[in-house]
N, C-alpha and C. Protein backbone atom coordinates (compact mmCIF):
# COMPACT_ATOMS: atom_id res chain seq x y z
N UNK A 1 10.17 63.47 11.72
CA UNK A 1 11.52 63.96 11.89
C UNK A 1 11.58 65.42 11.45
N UNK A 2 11.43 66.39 12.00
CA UNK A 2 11.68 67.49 11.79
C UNK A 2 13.17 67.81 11.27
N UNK A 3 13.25 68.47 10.23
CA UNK A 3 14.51 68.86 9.73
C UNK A 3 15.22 69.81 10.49
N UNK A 4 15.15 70.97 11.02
CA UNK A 4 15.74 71.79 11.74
C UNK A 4 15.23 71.64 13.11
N UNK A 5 16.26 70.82 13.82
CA UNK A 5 16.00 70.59 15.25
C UNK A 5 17.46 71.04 16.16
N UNK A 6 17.72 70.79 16.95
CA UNK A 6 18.61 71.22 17.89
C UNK A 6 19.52 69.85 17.71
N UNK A 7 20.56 69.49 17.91
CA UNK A 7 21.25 68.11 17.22
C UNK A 7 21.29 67.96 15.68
N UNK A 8 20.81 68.25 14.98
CA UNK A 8 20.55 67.92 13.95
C UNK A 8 21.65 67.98 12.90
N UNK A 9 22.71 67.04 12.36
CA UNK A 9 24.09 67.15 11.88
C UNK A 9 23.61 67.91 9.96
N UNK A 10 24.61 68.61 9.43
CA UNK A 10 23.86 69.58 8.49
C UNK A 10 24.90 69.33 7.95
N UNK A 11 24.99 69.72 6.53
CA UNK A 11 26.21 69.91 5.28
C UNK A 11 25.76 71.15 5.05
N UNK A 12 26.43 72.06 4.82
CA UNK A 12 26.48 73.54 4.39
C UNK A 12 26.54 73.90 3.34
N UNK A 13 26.19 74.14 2.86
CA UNK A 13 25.75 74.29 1.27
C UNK A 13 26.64 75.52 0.35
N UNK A 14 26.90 76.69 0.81
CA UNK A 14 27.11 77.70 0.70
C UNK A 14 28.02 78.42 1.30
N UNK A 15 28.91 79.36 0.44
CA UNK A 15 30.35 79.78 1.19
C UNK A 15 31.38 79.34 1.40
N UNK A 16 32.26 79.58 2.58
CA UNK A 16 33.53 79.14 2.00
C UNK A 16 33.76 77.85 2.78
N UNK A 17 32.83 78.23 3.94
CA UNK A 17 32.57 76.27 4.36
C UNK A 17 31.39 75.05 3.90
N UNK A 18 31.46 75.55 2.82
CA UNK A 18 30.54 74.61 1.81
C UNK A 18 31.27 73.23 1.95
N UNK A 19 30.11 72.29 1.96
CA UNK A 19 30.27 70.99 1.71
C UNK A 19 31.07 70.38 3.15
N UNK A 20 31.24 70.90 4.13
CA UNK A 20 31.70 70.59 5.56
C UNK A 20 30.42 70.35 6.58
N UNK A 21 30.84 69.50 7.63
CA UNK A 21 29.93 69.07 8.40
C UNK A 21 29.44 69.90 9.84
N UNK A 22 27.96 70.13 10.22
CA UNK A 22 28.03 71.25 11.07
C UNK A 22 26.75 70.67 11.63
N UNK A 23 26.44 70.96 13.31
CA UNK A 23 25.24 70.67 13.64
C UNK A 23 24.85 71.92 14.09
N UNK A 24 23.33 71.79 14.44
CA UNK A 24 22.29 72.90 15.15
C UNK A 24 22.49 73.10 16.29
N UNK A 25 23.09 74.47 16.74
CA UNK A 25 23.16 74.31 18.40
C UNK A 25 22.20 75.02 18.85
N UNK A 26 21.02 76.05 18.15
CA UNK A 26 20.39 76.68 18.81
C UNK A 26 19.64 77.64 17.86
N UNK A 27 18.44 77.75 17.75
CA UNK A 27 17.45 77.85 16.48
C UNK A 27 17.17 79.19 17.17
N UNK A 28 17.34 80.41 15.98
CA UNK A 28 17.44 81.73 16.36
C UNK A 28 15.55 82.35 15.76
N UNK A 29 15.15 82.04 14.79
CA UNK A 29 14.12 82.04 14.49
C UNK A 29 13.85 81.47 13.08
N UNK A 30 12.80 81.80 12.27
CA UNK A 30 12.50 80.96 11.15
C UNK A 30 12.87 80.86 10.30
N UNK A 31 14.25 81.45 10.22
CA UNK A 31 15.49 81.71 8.44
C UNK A 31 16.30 81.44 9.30
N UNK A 32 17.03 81.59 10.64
CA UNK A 32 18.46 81.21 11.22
C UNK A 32 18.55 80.49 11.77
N UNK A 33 20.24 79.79 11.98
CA UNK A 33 20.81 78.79 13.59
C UNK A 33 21.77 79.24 13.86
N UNK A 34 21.93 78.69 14.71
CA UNK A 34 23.17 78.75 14.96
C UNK A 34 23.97 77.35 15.11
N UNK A 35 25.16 77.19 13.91
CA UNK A 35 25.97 76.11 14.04
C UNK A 35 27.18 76.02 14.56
N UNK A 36 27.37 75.08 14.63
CA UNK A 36 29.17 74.36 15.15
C UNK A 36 29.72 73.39 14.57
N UNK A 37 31.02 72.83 14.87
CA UNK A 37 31.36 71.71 14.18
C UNK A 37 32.37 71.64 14.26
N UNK A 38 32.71 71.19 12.50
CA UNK A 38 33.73 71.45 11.65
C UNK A 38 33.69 72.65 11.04
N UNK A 39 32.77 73.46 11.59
CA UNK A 39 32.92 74.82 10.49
C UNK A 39 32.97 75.67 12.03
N UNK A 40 32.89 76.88 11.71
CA UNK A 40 33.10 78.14 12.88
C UNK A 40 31.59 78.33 13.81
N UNK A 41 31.87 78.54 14.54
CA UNK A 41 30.28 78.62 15.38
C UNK A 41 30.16 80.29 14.71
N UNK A 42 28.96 80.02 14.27
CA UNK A 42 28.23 81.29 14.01
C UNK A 42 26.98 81.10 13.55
N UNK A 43 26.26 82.31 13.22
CA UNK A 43 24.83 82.48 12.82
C UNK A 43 24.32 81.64 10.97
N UNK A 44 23.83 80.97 10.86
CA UNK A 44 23.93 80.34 9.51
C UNK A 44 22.46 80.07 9.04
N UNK A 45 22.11 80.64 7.88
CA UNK A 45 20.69 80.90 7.41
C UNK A 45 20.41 79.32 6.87
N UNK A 46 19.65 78.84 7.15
CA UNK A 46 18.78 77.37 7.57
C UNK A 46 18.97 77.63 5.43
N UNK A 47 18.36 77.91 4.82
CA UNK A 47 18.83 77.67 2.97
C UNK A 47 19.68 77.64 3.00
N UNK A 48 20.85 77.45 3.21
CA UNK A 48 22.61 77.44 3.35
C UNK A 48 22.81 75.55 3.72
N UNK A 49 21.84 75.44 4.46
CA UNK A 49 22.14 74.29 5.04
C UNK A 49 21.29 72.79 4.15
N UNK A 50 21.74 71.23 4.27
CA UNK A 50 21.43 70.49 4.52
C UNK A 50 21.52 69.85 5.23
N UNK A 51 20.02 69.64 5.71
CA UNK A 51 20.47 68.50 6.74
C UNK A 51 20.01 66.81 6.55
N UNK A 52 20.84 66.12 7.37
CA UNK A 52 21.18 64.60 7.06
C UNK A 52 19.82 64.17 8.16
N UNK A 53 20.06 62.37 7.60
CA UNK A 53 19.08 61.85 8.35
C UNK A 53 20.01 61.64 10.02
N UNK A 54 21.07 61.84 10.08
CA UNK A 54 21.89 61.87 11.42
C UNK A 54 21.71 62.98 12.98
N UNK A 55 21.66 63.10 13.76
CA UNK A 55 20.98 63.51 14.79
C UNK A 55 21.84 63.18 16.08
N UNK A 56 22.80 63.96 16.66
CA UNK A 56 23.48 63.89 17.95
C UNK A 56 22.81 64.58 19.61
N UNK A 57 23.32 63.80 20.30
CA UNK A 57 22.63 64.14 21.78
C UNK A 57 22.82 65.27 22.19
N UNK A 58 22.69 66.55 22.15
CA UNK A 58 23.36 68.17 22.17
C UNK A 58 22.52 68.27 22.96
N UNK A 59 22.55 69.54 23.92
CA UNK A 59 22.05 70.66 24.50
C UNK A 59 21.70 71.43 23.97
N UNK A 60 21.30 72.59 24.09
CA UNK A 60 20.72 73.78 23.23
C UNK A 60 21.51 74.48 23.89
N UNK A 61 22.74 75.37 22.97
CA UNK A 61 23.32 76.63 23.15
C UNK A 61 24.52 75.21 24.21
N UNK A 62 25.21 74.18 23.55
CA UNK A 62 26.34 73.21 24.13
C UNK A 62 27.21 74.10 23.34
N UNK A 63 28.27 73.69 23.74
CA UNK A 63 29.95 74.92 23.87
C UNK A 63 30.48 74.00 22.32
N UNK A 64 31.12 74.38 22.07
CA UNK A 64 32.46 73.83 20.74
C UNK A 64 32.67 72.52 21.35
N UNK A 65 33.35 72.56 22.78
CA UNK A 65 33.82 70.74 22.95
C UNK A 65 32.69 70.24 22.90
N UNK A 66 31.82 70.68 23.54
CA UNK A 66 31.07 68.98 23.53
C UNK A 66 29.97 69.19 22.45
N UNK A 67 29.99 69.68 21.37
CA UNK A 67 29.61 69.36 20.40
C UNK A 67 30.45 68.53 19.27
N UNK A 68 32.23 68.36 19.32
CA UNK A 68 32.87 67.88 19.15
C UNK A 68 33.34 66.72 19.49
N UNK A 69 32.88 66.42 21.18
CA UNK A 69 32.53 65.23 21.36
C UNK A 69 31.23 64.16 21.15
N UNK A 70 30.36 65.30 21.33
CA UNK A 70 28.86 64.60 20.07
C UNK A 70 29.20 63.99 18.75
N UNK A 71 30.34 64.09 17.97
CA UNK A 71 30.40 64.05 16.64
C UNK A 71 31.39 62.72 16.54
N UNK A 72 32.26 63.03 17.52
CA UNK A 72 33.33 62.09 18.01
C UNK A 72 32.79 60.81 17.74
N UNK A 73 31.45 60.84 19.28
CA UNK A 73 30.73 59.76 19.61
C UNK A 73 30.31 58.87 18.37
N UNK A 74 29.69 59.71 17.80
CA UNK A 74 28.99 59.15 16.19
C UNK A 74 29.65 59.11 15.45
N UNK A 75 30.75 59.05 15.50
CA UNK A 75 32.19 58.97 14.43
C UNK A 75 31.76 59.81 13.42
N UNK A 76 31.26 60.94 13.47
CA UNK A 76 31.11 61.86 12.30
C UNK A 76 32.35 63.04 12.08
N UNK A 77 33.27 62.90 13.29
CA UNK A 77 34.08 63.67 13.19
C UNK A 77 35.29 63.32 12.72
N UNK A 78 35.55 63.36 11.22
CA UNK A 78 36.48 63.51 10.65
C UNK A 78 36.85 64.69 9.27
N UNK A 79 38.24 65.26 9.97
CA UNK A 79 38.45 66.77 9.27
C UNK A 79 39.07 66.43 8.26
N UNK A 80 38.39 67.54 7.26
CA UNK A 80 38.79 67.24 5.51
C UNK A 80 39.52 69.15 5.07
């Protein structure tokens, strides 16, 4: 199981969306991603992140909705 994969649902460790739920939409190189979620799509340094043993069906570089409906699916989407 590779930890930083494309799907890969993450807790954020750091900042002001610490402790919120976010997946991998698209692996920029070997310190960055790029996430979505519950937090803001942007660039997010992979040490910032944990990630869970959980894993959604994504695309690489999938839009806000349907990464929101990925989360849906897996009932991981609930806002705190």
């Amino acid at each position: 199981m590779p930890a930083i994969e494309v799907g890969r649902v993450c807790i954020k460790t750091a900042g002001r969306e610490a402790g919120k739920v976010c997946v991998i939409v698209d692996i920029l190189d070997k310190n960055f991603v790029i996430v979505d979620g519950l937090v803001k799509r942007r660039r997010c340094n992979i040490k910032h992140l944990e990630p869970t043993e959980k894993k959604v069906d994504i695309q690489k570089g999938a839009t806000t909705e349907e990464v929101k409906l990925a989360l849906d699916a897996a009932g991981l989407l609930k806002e705190e």
